[in-house]
Protein backbone atom coordinates (compact mmCIF):
# COMPACT_ATOMS: atom_id res chain seq x y z
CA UNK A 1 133.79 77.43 60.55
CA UNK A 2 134.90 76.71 57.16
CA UNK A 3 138.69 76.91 56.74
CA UNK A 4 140.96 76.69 53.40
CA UNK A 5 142.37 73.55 52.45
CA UNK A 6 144.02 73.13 49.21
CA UNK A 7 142.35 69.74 48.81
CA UNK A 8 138.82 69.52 50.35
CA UNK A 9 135.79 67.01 49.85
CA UNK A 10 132.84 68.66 50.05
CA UNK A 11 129.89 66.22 50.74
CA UNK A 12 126.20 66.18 52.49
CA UNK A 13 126.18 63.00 55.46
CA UNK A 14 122.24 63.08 54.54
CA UNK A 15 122.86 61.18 51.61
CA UNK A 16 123.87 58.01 51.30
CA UNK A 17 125.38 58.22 48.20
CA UNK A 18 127.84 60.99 49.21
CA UNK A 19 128.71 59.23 52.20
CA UNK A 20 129.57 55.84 49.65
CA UNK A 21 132.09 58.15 48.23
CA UNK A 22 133.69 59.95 51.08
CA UNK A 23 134.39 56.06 52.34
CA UNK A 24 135.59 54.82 49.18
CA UNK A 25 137.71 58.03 49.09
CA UNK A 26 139.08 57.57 52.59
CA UNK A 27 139.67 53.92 51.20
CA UNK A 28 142.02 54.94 48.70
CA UNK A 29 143.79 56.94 50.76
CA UNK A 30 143.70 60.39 49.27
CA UNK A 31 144.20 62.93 51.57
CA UNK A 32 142.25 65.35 52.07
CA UNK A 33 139.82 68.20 54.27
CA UNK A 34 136.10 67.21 54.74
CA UNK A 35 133.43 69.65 54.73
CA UNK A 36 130.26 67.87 55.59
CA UNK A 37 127.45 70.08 54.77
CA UNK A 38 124.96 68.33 56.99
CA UNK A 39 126.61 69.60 60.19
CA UNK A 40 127.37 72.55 59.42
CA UNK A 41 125.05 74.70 57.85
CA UNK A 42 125.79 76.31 54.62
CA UNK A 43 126.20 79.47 54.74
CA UNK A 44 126.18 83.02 52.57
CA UNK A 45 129.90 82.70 53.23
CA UNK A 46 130.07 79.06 52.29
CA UNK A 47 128.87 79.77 48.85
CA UNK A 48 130.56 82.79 48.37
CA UNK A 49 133.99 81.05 49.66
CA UNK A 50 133.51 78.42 46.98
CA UNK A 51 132.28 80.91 44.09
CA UNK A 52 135.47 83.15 44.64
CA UNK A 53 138.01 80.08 45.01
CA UNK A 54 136.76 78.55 42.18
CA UNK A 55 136.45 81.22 40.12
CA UNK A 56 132.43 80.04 39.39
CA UNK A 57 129.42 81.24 39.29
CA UNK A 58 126.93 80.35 42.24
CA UNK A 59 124.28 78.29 39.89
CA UNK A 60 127.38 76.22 38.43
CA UNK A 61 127.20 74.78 41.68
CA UNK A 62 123.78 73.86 41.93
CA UNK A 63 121.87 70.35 40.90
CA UNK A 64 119.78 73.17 38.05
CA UNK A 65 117.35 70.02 37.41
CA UNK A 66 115.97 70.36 41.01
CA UNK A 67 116.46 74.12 40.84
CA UNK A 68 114.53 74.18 37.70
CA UNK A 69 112.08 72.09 39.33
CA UNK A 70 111.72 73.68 42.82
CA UNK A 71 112.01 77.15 41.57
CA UNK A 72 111.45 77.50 37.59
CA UNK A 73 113.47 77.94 35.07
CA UNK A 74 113.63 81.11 35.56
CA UNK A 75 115.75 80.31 38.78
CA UNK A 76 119.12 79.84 37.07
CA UNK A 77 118.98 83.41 36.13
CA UNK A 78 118.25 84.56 39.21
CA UNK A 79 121.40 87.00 40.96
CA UNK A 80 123.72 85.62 43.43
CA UNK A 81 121.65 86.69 46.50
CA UNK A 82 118.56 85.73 45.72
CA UNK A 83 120.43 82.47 44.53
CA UNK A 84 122.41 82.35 48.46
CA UNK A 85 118.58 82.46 50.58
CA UNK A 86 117.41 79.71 48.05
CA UNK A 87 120.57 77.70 48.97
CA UNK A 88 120.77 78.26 52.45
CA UNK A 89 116.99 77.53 52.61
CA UNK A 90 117.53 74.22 50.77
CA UNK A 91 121.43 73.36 51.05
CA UNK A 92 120.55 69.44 49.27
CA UNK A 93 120.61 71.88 45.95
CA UNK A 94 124.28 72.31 46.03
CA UNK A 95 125.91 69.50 43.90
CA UNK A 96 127.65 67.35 46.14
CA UNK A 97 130.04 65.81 46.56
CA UNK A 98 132.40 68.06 45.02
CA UNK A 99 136.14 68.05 45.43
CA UNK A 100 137.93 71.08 45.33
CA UNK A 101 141.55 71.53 43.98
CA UNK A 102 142.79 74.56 44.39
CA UNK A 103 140.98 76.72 42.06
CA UNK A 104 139.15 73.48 40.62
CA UNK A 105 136.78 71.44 41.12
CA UNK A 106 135.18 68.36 40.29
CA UNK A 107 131.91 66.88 40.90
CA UNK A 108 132.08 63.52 42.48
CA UNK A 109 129.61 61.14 40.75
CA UNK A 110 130.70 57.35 41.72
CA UNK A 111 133.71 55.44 42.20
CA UNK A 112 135.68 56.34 38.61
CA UNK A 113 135.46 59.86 39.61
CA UNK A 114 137.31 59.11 42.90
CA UNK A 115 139.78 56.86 41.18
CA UNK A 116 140.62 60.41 38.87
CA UNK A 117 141.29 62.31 41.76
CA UNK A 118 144.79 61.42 42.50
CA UNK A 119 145.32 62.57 38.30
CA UNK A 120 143.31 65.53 39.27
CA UNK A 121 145.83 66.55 42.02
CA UNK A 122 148.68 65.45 40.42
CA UNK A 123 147.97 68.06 37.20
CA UNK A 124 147.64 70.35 40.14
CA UNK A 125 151.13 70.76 41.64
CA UNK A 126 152.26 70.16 37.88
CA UNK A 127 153.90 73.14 36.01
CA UNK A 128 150.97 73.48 33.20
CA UNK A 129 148.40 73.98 36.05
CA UNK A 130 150.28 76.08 38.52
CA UNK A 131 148.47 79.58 38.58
């Protein structure tokens, strides 16, 4: 079951390339919850968890290329539960990694990215981003 953390690494152990960044990550010592998506199975609840915390609409969070692809382009107008079955049906859609900040996020593309996150959390707990 999916808990709250305030920081939280999203990621899918499928892919190499997500687990290259959770290690590099771990690496460098920033702390922080893991929610591996290959073990446990996204949910309705997952998505709508991360919609509501991060204040984002459902296809924000999806790779749209392969979305497009897969389901048209018609797909990234589709509403949020017809967007959820085609998630849950193919969870390597949602963008991942993804770190998640409180109400933030940011997409975790290679190593620079990681190296931002400690300016990421730092804005965070400072007085301009407190919400």
């Amino acid at each position: 079951m999916m808990t709250y953390e305030k920081y939280q690494f999203i990621y899918n152990s499928d892919d190499l390339h997500d687990r290259k960044l959770l290690a590099y990550a771990k690496a460098n010592k920033i702390v922080f919850a893991e929610l591996d998506m290959a073990k446990e199975k996204l949910t309705k609840n997952h998505l709508a968890q991360f919609c509501e915390r991060m204040e984002r609409p459902l296809v924000s969070l999806l790779d749209q290329s392969s979305l497009k692809k897969s389901y048209g382009d018609e797909a990234l107008e589709l509403p949020f539960e017809e967007l959820v079955k085609i998630s849950v049906a193919d969870p390597k859609l949602l963008n991942t990694p993804f770190f998640i900040i409180g109400k933030d996020y940011k997409i975790i593309n290679d190593i620079a990215d990681i190296n931002k996150i400690d300016e990421f959390k730092a804005a965070d707990s400072s007085e301009v981003f407190q919400r």
